[in-house]
PDB file of N, CA and C in Angstrom:
ATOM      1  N   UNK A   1    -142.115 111.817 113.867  1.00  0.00           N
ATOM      2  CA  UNK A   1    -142.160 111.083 115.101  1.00  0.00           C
ATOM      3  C   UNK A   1    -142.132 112.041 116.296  1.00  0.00           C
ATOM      4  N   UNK A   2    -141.267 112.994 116.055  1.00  0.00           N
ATOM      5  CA  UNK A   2    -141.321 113.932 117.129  1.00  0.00           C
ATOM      6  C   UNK A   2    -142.535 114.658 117.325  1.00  0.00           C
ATOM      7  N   UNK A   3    -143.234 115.069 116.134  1.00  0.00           N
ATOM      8  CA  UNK A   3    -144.555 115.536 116.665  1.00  0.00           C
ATOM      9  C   UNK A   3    -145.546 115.020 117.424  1.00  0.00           C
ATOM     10  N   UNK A   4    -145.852 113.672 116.710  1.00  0.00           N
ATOM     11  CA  UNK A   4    -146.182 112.363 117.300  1.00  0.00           C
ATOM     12  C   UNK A   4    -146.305 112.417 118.917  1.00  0.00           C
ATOM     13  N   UNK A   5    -144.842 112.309 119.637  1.00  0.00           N
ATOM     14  CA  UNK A   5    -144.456 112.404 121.093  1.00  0.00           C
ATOM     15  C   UNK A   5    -144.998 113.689 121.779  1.00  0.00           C
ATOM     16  N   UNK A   6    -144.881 114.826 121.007  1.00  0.00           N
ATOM     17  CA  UNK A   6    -145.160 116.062 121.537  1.00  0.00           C
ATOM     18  C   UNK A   6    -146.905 116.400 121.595  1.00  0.00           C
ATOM     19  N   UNK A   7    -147.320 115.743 120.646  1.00  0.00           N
ATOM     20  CA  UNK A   7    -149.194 115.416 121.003  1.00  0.00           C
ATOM     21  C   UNK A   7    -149.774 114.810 122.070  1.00  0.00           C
ATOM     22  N   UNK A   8    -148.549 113.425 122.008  1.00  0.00           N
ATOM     23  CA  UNK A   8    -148.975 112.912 123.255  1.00  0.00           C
ATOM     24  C   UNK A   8    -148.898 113.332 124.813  1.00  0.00           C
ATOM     25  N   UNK A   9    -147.663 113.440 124.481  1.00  0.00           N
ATOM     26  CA  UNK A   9    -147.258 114.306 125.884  1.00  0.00           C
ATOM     27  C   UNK A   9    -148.189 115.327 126.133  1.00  0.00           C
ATOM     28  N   UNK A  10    -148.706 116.100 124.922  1.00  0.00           N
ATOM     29  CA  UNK A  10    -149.722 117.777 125.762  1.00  0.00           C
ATOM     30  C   UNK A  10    -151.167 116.844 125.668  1.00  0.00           C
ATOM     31  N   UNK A  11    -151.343 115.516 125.326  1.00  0.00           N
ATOM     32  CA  UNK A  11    -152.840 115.184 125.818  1.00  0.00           C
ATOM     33  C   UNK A  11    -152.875 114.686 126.706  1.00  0.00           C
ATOM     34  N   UNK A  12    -151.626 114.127 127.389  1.00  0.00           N
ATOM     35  CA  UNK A  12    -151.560 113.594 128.620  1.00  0.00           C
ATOM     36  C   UNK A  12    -151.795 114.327 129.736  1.00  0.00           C
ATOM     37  N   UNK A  13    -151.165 115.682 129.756  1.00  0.00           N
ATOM     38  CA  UNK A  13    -151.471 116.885 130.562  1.00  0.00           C
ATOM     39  C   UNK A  13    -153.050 117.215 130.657  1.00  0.00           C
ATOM     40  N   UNK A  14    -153.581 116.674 129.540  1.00  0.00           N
ATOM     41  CA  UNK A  14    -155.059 117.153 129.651  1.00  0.00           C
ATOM     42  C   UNK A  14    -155.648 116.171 130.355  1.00  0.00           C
ATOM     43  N   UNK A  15    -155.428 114.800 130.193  1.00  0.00           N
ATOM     44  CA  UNK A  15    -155.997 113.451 130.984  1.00  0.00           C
ATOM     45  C   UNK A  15    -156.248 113.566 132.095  1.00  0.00           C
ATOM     46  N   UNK A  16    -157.611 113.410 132.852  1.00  0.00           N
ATOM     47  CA  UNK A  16    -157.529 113.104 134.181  1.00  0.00           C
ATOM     48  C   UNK A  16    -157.290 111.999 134.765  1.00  0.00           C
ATOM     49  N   UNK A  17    -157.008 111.027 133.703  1.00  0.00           N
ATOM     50  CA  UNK A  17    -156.787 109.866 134.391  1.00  0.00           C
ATOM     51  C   UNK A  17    -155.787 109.029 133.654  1.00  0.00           C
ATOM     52  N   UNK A  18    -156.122 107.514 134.016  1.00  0.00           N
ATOM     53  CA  UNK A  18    -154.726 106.818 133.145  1.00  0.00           C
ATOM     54  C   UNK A  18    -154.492 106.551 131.594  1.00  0.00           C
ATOM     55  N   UNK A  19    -155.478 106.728 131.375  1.00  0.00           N
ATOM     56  CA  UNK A  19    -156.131 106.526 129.889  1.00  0.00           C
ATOM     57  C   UNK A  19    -156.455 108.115 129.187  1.00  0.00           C
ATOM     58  N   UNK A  20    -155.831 108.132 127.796  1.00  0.00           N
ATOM     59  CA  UNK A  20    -155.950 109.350 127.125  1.00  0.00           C
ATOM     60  C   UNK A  20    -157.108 108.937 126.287  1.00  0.00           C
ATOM     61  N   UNK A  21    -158.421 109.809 126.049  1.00  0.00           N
ATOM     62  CA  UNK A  21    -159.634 108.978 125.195  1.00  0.00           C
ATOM     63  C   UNK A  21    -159.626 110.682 124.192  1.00  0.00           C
ATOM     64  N   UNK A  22    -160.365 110.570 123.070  1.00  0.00           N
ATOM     65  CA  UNK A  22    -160.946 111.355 122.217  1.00  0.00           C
ATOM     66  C   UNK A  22    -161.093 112.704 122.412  1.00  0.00           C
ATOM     67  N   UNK A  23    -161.578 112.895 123.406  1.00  0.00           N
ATOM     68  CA  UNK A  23    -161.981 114.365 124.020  1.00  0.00           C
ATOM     69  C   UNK A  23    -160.292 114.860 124.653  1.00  0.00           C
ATOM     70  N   UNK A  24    -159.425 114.334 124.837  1.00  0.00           N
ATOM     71  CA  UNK A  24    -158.063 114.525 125.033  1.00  0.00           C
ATOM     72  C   UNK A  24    -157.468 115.118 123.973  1.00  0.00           C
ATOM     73  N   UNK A  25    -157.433 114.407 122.816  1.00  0.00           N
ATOM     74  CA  UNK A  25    -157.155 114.648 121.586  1.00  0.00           C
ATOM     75  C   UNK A  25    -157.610 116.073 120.612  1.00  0.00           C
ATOM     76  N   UNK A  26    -158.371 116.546 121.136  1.00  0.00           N
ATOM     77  CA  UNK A  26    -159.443 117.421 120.811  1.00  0.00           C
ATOM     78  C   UNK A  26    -158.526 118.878 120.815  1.00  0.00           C
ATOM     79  N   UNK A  27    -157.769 118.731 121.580  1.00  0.00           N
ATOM     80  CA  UNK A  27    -157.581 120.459 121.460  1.00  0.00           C
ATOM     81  C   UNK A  27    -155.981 120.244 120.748  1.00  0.00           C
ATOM     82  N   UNK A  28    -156.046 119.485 120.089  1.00  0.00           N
ATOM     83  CA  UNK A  28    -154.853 119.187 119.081  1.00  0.00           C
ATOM     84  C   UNK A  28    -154.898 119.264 117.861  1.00  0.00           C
ATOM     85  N   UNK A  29    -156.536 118.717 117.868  1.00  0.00           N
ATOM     86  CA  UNK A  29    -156.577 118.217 116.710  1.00  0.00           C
ATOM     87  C   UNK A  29    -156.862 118.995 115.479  1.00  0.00           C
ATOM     88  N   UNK A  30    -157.381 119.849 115.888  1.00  0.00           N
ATOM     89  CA  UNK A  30    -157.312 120.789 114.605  1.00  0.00           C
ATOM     90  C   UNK A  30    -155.949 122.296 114.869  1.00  0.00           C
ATOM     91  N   UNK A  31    -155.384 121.286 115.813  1.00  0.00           N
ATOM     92  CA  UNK A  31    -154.137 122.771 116.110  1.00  0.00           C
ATOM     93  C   UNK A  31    -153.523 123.038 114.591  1.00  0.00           C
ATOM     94  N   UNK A  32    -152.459 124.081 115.153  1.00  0.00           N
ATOM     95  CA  UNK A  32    -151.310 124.513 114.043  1.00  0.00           C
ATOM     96  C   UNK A  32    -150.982 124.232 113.016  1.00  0.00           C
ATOM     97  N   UNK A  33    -150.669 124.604 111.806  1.00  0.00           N
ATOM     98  CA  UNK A  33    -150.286 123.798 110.523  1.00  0.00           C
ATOM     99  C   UNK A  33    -148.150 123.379 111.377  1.00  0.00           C
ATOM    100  N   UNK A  34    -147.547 122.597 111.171  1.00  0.00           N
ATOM    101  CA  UNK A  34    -146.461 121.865 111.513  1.00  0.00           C
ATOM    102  C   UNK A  34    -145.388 123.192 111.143  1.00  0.00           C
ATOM    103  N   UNK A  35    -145.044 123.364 112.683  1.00  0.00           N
ATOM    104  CA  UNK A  35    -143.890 124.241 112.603  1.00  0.00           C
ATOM    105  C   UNK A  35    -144.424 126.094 113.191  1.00  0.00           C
ATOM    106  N   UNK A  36    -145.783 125.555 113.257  1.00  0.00           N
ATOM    107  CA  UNK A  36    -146.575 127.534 113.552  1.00  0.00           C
ATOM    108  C   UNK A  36    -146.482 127.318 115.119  1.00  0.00           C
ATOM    109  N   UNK A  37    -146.514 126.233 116.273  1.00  0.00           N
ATOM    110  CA  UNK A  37    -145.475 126.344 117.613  1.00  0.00           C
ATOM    111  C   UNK A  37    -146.861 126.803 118.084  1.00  0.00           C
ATOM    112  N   UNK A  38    -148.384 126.825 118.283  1.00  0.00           N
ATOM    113  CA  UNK A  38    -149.594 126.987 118.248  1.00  0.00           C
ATOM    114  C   UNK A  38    -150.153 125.832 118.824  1.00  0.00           C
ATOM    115  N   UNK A  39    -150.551 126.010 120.332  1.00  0.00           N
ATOM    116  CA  UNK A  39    -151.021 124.904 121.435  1.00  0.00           C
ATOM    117  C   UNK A  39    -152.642 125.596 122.115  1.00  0.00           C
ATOM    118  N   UNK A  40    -153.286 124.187 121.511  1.00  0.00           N
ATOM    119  CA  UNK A  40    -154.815 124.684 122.301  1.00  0.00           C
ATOM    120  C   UNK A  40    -155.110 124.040 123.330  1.00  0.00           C
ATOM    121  N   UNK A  41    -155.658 124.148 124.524  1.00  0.00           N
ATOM    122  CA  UNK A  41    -155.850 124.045 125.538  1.00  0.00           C
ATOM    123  C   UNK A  41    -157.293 123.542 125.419  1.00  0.00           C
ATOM    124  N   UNK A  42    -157.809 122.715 126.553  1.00  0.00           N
ATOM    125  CA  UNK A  42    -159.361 122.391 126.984  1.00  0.00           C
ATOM    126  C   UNK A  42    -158.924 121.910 128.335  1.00  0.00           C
ATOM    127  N   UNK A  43    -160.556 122.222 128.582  1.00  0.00           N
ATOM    128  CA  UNK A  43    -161.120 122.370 130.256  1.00  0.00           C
ATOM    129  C   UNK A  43    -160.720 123.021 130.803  1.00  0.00           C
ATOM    130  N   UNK A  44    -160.314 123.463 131.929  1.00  0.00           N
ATOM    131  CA  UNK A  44    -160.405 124.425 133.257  1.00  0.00           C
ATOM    132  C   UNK A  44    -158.762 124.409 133.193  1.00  0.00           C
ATOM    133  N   UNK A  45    -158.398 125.516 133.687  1.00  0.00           N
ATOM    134  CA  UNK A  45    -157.579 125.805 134.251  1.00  0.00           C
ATOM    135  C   UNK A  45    -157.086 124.879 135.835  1.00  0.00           C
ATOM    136  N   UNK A  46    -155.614 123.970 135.659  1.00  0.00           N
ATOM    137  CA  UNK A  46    -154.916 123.756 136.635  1.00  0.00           C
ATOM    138  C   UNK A  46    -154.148 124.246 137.192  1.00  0.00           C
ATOM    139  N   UNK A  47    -153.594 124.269 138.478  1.00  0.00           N
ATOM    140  CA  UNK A  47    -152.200 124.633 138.854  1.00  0.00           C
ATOM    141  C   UNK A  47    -151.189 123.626 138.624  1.00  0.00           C
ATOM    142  N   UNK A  48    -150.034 124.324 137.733  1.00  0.00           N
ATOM    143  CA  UNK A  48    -149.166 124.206 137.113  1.00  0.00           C
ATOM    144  C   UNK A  48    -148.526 122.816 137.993  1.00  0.00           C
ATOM    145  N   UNK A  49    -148.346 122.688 139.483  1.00  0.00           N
ATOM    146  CA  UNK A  49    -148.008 122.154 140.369  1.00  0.00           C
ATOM    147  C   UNK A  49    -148.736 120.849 140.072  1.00  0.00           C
ATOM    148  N   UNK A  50    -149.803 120.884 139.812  1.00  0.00           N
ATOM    149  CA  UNK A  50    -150.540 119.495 139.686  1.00  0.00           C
ATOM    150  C   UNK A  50    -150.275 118.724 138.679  1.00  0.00           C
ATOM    151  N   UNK A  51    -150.210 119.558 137.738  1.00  0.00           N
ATOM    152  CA  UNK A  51    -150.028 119.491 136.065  1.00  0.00           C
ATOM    153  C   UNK A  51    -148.630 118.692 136.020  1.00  0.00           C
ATOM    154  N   UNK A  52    -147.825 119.020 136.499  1.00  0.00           N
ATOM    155  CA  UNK A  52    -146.698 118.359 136.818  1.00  0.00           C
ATOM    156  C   UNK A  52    -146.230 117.302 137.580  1.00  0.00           C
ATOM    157  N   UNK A  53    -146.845 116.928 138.795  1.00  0.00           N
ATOM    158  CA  UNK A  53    -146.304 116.167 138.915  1.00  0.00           C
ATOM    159  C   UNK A  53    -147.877 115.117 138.324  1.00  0.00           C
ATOM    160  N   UNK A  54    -148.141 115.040 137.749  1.00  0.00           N
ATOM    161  CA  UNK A  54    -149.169 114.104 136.530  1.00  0.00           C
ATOM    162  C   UNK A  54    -148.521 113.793 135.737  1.00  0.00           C
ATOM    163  N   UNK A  55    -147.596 114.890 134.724  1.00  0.00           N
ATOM    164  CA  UNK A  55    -147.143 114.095 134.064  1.00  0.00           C
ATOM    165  C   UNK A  55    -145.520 113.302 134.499  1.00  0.00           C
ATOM    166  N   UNK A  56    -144.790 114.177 135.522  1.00  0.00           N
ATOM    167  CA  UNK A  56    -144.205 113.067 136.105  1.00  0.00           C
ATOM    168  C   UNK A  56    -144.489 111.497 136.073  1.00  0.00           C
ATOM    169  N   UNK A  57    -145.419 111.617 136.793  1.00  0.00           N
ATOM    170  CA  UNK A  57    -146.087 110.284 137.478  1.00  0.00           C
ATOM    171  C   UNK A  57    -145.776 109.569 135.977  1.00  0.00           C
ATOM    172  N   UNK A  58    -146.955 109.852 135.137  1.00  0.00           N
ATOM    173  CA  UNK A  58    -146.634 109.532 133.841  1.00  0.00           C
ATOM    174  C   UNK A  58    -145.810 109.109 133.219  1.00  0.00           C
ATOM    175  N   UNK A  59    -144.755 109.894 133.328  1.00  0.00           N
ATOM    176  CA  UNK A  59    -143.479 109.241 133.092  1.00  0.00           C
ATOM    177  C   UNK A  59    -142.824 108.359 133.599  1.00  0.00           C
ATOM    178  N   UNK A  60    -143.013 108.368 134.921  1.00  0.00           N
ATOM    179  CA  UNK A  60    -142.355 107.171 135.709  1.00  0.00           C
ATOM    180  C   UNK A  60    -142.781 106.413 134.725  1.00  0.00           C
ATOM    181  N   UNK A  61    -144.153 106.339 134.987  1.00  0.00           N
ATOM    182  CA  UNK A  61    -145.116 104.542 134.925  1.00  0.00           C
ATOM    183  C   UNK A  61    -144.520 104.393 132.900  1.00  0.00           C
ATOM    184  N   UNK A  62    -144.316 105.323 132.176  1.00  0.00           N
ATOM    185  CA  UNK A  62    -143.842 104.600 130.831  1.00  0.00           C
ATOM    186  C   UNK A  62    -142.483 104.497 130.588  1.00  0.00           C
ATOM    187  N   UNK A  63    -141.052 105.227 131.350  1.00  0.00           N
ATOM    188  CA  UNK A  63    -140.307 105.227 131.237  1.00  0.00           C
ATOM    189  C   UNK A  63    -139.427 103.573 131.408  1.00  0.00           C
ATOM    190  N   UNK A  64    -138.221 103.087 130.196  1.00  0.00           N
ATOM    191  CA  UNK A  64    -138.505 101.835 130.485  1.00  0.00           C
ATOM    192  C   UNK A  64    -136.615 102.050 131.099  1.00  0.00           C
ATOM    193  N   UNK A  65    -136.627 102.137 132.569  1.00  0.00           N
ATOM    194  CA  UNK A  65    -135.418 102.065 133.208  1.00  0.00           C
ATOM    195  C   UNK A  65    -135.772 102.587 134.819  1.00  0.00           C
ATOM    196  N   UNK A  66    -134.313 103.088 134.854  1.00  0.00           N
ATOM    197  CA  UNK A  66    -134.524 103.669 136.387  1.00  0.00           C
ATOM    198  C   UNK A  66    -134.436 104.912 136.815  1.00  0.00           C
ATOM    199  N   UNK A  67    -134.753 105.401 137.856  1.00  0.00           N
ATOM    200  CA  UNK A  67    -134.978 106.837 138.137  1.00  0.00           C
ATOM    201  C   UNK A  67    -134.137 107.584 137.543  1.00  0.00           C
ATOM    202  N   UNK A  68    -132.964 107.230 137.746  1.00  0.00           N
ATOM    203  CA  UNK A  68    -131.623 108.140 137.624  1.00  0.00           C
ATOM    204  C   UNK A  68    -131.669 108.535 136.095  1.00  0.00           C
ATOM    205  N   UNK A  69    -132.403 107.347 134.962  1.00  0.00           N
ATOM    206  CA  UNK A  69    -132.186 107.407 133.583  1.00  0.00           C
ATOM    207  C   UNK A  69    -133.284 108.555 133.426  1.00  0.00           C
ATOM    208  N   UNK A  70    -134.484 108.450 134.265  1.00  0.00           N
ATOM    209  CA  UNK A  70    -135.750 109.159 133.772  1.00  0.00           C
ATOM    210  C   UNK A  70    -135.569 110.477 133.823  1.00  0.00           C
ATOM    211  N   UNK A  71    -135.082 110.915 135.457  1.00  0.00           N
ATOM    212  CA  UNK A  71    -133.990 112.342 135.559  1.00  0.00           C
ATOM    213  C   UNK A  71    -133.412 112.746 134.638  1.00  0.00           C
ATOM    214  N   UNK A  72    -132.354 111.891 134.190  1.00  0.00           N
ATOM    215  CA  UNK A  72    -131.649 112.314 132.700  1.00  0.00           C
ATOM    216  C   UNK A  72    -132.220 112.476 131.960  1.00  0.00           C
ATOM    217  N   UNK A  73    -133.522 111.795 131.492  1.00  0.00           N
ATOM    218  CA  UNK A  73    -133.995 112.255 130.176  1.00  0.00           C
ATOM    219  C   UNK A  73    -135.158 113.568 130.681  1.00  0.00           C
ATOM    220  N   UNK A  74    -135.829 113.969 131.790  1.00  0.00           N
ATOM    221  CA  UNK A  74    -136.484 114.801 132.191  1.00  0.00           C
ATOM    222  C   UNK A  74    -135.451 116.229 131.945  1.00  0.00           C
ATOM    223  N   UNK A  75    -134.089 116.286 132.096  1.00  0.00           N
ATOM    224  CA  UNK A  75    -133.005 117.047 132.165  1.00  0.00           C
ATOM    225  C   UNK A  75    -133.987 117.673 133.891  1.00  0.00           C
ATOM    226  N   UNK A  76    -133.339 116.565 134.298  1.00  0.00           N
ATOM    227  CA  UNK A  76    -133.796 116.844 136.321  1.00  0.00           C
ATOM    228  C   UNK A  76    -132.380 116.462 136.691  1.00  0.00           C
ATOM    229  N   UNK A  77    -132.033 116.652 137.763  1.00  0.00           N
ATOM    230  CA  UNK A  77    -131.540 115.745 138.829  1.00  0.00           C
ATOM    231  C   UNK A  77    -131.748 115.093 139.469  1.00  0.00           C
ATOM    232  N   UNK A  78    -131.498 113.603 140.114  1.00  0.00           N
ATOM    233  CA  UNK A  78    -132.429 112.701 140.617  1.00  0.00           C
ATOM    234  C   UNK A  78    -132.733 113.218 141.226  1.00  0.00           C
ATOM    235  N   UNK A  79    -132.203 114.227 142.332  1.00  0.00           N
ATOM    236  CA  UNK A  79    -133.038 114.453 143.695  1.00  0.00           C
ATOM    237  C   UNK A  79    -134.304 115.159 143.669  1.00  0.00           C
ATOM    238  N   UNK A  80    -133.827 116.296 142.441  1.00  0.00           N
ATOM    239  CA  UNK A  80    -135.362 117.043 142.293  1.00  0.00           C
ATOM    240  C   UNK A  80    -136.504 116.378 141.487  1.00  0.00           C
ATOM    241  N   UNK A  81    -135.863 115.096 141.064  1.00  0.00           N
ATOM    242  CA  UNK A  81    -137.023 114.170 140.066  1.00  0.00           C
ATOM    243  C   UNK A  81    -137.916 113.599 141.437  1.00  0.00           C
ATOM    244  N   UNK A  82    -137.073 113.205 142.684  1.00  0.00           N
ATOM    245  CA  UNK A  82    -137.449 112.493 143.686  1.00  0.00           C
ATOM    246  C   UNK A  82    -138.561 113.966 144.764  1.00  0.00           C
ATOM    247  N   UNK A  83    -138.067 114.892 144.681  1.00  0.00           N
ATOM    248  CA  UNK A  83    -139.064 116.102 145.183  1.00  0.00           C
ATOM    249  C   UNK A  83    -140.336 116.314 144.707  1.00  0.00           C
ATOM    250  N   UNK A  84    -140.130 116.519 143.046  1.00  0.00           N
ATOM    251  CA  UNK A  84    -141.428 116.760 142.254  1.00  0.00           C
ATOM    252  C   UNK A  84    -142.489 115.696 142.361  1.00  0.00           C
ATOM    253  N   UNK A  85    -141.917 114.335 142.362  1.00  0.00           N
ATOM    254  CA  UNK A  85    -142.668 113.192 142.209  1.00  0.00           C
ATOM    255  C   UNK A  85    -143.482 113.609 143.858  1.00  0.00           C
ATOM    256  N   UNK A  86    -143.097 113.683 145.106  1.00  0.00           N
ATOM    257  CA  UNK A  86    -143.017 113.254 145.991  1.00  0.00           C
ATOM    258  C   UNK A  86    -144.077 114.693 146.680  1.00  0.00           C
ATOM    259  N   UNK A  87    -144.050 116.097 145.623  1.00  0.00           N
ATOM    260  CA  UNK A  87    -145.183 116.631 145.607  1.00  0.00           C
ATOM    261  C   UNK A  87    -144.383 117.856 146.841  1.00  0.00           C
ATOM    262  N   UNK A  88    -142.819 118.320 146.079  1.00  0.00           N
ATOM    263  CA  UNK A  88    -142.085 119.279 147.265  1.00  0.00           C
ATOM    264  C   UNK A  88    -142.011 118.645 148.597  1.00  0.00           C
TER     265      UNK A  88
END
């Protein structure tokens, strides 16, 4: 299950949008044998800054509570959960 989460999460980073489709999946899919810690990348290079607060955002919109819980599980503090989101 945990791998599961950890696929999703690095195809989400790849998504440009709200929807993760096939070509997302792609630089996973023939990744690492389980446990070799081996991450492939597609398309262009982002800044890290963007990359982040995307999947922020992300998280907001699936997280099922409130900021303060999402912080906690981000291991943020609300305030800097409320910075990152908010783009520094």
């Amino acid at each position: 299950m945990r791998e599961l989460r950890n696929l999703l999460e690095r195809t989400v980073l790849l998504a440009d949008g709200p929807e993760i489709g096939p070509e997302h999946l792609a630089c996973c899919a023939e990744g690492a044998a389980p446990g070799e810690g081996t991450v492939r990348f597609a398309g262009p290079v982002r800044p890290l800054e963007e990359v982040e607060r995307a999947y922020l955002r992300w998280a907001a919109a699936v997280h099922r509570g409130d900021r303060r819980s999402l912080a906690r599980a981000l291991g943020l503090s609300e305030r800097t959960l409320y910075r990152r989101l908010r783009g520094r």
